[in-house]
N, C-alpha and C. Protein backbone atom coordinates (compact mmCIF):
# COMPACT_ATOMS: atom_id res chain seq x y z
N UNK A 1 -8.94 1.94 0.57
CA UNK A 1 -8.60 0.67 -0.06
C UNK A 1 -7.36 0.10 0.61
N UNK A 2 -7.35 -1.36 1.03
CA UNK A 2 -6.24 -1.41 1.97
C UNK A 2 -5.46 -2.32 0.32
N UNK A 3 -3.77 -1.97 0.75
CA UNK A 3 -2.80 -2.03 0.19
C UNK A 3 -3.17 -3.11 -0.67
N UNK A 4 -3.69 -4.41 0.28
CA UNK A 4 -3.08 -6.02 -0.14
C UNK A 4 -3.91 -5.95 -1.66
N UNK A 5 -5.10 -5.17 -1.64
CA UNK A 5 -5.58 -5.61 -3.04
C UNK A 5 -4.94 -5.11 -4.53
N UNK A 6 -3.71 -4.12 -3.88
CA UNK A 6 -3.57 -3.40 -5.20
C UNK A 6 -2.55 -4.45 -6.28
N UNK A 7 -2.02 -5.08 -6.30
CA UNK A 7 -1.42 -6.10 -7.26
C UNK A 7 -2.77 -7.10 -8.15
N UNK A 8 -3.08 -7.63 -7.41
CA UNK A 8 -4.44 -7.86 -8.19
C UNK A 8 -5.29 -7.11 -8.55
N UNK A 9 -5.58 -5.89 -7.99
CA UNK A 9 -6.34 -4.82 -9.25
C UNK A 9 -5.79 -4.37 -10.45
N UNK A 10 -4.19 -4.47 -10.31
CA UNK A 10 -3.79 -3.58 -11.02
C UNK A 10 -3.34 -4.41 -12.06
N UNK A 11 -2.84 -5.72 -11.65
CA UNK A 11 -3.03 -6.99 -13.05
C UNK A 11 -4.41 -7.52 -13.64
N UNK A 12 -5.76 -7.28 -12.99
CA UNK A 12 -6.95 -7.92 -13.76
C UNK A 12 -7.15 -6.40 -14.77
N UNK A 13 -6.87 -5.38 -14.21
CA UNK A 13 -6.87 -4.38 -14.97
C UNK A 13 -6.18 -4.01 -16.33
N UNK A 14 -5.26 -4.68 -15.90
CA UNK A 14 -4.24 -4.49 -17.15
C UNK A 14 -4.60 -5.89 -18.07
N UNK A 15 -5.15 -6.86 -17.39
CA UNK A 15 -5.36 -7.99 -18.00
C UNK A 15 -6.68 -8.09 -19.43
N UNK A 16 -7.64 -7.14 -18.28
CA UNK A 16 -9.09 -6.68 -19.26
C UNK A 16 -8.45 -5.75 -20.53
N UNK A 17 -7.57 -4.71 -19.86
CA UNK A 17 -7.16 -3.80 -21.37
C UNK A 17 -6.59 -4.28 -22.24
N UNK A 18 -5.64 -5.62 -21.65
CA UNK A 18 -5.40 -6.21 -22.76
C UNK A 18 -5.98 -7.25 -23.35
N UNK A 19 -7.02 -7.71 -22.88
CA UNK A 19 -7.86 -8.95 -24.00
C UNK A 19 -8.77 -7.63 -24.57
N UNK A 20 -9.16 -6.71 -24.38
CA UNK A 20 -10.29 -5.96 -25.02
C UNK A 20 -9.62 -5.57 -26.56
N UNK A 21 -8.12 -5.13 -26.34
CA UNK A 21 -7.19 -4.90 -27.64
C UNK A 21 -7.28 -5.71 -28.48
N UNK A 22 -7.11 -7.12 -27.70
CA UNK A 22 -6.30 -8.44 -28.58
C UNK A 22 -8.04 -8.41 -29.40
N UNK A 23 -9.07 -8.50 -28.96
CA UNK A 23 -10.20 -8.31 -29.67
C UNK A 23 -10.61 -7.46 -30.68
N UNK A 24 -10.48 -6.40 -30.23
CA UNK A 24 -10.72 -5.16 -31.29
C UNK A 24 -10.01 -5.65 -32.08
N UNK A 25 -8.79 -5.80 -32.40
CA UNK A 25 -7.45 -5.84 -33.12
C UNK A 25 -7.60 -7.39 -34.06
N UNK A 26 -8.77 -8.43 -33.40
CA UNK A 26 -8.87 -9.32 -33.85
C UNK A 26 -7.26 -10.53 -34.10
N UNK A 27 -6.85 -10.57 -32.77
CA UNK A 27 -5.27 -11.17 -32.60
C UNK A 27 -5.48 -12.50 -32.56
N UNK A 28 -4.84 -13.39 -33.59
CA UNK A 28 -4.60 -14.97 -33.51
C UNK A 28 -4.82 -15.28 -31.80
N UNK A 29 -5.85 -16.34 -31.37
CA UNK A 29 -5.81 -16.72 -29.70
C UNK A 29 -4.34 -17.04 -29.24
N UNK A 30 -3.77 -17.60 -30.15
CA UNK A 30 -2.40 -18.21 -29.39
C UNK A 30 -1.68 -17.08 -29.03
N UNK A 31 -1.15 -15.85 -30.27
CA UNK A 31 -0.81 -14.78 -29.71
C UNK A 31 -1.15 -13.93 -28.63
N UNK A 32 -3.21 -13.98 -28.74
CA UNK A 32 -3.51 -13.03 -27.62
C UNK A 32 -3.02 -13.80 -26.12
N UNK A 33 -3.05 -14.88 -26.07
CA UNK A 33 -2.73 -15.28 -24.97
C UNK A 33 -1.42 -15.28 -24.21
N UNK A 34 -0.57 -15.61 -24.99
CA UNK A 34 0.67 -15.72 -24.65
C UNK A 34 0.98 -13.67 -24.45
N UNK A 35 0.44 -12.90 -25.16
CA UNK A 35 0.65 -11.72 -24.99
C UNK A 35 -0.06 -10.95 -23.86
N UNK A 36 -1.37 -11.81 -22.91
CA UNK A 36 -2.19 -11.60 -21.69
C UNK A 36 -1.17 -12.25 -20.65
N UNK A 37 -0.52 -13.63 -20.58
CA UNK A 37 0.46 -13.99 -19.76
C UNK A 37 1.46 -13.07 -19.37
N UNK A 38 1.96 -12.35 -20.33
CA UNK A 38 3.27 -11.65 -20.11
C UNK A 38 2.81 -10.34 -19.70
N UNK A 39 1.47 -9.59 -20.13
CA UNK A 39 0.76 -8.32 -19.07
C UNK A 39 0.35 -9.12 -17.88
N UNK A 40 0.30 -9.73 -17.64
CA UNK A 40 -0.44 -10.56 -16.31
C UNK A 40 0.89 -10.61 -15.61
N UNK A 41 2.10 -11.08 -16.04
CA UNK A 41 3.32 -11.04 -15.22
C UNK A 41 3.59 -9.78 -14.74
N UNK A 42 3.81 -9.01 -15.91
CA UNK A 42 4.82 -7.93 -15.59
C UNK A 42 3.69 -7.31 -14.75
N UNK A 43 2.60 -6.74 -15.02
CA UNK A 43 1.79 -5.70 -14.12
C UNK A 43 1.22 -6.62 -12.92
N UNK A 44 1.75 -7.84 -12.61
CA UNK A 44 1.74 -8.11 -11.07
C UNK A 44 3.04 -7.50 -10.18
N UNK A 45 3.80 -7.85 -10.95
CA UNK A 45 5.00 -7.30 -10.40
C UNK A 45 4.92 -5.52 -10.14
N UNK A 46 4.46 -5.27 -11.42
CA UNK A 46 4.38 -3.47 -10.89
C UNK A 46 3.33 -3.53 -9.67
N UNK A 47 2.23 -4.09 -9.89
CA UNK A 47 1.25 -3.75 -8.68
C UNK A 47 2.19 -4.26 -7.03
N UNK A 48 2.87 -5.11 -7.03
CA UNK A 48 3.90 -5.73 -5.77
C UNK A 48 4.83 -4.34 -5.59
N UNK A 49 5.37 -3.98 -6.20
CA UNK A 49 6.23 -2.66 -6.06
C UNK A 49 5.16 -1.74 -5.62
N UNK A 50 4.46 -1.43 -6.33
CA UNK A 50 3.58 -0.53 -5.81
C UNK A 50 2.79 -0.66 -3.86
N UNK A 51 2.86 -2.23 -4.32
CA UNK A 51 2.01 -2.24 -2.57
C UNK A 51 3.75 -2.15 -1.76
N UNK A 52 4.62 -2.51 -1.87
CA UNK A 52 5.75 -2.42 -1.15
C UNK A 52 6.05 -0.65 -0.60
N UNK A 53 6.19 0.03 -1.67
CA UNK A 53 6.04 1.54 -1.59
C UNK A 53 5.35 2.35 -0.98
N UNK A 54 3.82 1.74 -0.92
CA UNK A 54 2.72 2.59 0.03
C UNK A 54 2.91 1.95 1.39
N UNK A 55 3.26 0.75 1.68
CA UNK A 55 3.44 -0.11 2.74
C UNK A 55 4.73 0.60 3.07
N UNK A 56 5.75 0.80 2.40
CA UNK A 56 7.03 1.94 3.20
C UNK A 56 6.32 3.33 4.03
N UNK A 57 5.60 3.73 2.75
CA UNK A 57 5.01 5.29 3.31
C UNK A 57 3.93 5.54 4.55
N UNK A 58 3.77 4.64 4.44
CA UNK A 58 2.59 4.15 5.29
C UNK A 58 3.01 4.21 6.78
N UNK A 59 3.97 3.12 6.89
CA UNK A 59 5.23 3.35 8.05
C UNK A 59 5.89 4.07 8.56
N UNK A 60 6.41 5.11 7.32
CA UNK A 60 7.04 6.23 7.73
C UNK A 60 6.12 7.49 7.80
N UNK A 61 4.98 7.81 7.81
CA UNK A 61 3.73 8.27 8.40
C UNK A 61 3.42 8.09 9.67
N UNK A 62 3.58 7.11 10.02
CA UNK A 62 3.10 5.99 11.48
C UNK A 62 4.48 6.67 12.37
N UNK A 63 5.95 6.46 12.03
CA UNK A 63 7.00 6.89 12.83
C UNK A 63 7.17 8.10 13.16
N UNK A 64 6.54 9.37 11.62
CA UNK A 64 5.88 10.75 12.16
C UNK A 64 5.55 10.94 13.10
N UNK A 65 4.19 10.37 13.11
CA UNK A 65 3.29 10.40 13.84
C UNK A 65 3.52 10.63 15.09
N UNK A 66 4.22 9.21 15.55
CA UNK A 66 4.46 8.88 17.00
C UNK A 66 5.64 9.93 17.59
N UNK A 67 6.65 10.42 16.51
CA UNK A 67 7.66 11.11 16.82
C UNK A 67 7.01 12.50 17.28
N UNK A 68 6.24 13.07 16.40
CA UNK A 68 5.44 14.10 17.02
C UNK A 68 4.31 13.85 18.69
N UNK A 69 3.62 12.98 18.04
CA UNK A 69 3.30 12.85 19.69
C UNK A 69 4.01 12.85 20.72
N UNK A 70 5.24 11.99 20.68
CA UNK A 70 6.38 12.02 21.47
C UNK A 70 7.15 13.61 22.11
N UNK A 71 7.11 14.20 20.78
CA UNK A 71 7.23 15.51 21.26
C UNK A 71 6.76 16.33 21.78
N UNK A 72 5.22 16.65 21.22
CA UNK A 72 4.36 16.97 22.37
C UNK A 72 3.76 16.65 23.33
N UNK A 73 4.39 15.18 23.98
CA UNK A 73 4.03 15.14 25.46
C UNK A 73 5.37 15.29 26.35
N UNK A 74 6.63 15.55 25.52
CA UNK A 74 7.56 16.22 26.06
C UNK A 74 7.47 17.85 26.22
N UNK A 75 6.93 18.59 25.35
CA UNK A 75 6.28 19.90 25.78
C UNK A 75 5.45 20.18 26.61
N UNK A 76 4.35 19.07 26.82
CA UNK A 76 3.37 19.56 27.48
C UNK A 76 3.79 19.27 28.85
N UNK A 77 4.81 18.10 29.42
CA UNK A 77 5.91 18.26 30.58
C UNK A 77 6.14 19.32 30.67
N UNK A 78 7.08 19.92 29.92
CA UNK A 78 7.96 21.17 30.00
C UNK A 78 6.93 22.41 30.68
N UNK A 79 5.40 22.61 29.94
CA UNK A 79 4.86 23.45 30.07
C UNK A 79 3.97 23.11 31.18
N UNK A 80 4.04 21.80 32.13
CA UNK A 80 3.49 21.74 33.22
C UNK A 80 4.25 22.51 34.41
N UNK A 81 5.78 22.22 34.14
CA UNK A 81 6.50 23.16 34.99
C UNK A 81 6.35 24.53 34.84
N UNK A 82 6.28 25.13 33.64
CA UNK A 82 5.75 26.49 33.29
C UNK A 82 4.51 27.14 34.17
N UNK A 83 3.35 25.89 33.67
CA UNK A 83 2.24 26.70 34.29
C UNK A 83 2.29 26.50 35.59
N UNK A 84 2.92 25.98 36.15
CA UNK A 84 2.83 26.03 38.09
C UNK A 84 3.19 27.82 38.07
N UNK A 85 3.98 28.09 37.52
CA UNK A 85 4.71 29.40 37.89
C UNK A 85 3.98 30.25 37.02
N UNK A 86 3.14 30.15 36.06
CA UNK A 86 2.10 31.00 35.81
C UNK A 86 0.74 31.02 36.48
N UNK A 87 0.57 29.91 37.53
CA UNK A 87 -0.79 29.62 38.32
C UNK A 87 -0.08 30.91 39.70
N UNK A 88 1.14 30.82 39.82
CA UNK A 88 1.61 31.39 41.07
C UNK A 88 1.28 33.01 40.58
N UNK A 89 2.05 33.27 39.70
CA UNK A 89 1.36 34.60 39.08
C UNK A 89 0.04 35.04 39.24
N UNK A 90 -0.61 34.16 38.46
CA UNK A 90 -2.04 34.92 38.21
C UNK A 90 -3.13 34.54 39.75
N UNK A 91 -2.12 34.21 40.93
CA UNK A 91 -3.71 34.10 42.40
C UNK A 91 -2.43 35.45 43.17
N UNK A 92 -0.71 35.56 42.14
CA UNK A 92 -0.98 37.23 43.35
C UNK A 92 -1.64 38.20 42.73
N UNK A 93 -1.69 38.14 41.15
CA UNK A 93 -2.82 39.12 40.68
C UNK A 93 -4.11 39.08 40.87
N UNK A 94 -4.50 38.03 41.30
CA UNK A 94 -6.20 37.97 41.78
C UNK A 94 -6.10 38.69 43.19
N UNK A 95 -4.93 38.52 44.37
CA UNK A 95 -4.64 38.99 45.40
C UNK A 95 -4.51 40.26 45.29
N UNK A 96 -3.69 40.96 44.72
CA UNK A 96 -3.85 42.18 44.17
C UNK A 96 -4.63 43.11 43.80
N UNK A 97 -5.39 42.29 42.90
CA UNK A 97 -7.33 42.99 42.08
C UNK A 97 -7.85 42.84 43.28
N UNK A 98 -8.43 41.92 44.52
CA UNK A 98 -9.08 42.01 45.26
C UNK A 98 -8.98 42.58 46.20
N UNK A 99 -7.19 42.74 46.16
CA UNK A 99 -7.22 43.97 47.10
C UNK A 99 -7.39 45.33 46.81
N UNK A 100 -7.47 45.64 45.53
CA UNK A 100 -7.92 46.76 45.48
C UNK A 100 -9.61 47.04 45.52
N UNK A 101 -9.96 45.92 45.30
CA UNK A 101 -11.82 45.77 45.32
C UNK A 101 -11.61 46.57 46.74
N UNK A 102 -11.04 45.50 47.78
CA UNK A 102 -11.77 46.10 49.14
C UNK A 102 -10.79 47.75 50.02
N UNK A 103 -10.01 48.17 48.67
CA UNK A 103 -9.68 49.51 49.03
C UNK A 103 -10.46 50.42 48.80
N UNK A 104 -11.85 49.94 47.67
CA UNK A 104 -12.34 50.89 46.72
C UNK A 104 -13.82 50.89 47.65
N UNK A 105 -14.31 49.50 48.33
CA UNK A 105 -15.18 49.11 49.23
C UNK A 105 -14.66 50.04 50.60
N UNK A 106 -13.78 50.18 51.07
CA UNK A 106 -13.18 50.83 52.43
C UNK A 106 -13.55 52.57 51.73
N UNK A 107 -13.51 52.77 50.81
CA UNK A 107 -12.75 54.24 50.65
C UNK A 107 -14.65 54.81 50.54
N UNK A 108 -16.27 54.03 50.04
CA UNK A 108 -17.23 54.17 49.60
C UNK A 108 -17.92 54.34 51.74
């Protein structure tokens, strides 16, 4: 659900719970109304706070994000210099194993 709708869900919502009351309850119209205006205000305003808040978190998720990626393509630098010097390693151990292949081939 993207953010922008949550102030208007969250005032028609509060708007329905409150005419369904003013009904049950059987409330003078002038009262129920003037008492749907003032849930219609205030729970727009909560739903605006609310989209402001997920719209913060949202952001600061996103700056995570990138901060970690950021980091691991600074590691995976780091560990490009690494593996040169682990590629150098492992062809004198292949040099090594194969030389013993053809000691074991010489000795048959």
């Amino acid at each position: 659900m993207d953010a922008k709708y949550i102030p208007p869900f969250v005032t028609l919502l509060a708007a329905a719970i409150s005419s369904i009351c003013s009904i049950v309850k059987r409330t003078d119209v002038t009262k129920a109304l003037i008492q749907l205006l003032i849930v219609i205000i205030i729970f727009y305003i909560i739903g605006r706070f609310a989209q402001k808040i997920i719209y913060m978190v949202q952001e600061m998720a996103v700056k995570d994000v990138k901060k970690e990626t950021d980091d691991d393509s600074s590691d995976t630098e780091n560990e490009g210099a690494s593996s040169d010097e682990d590629g150098e390693k492992e062809a004198s151990l292949e040099k090594e194993a194969s030389g013993t292949d053809e000691e074991k081939k010489s000795d048959v």
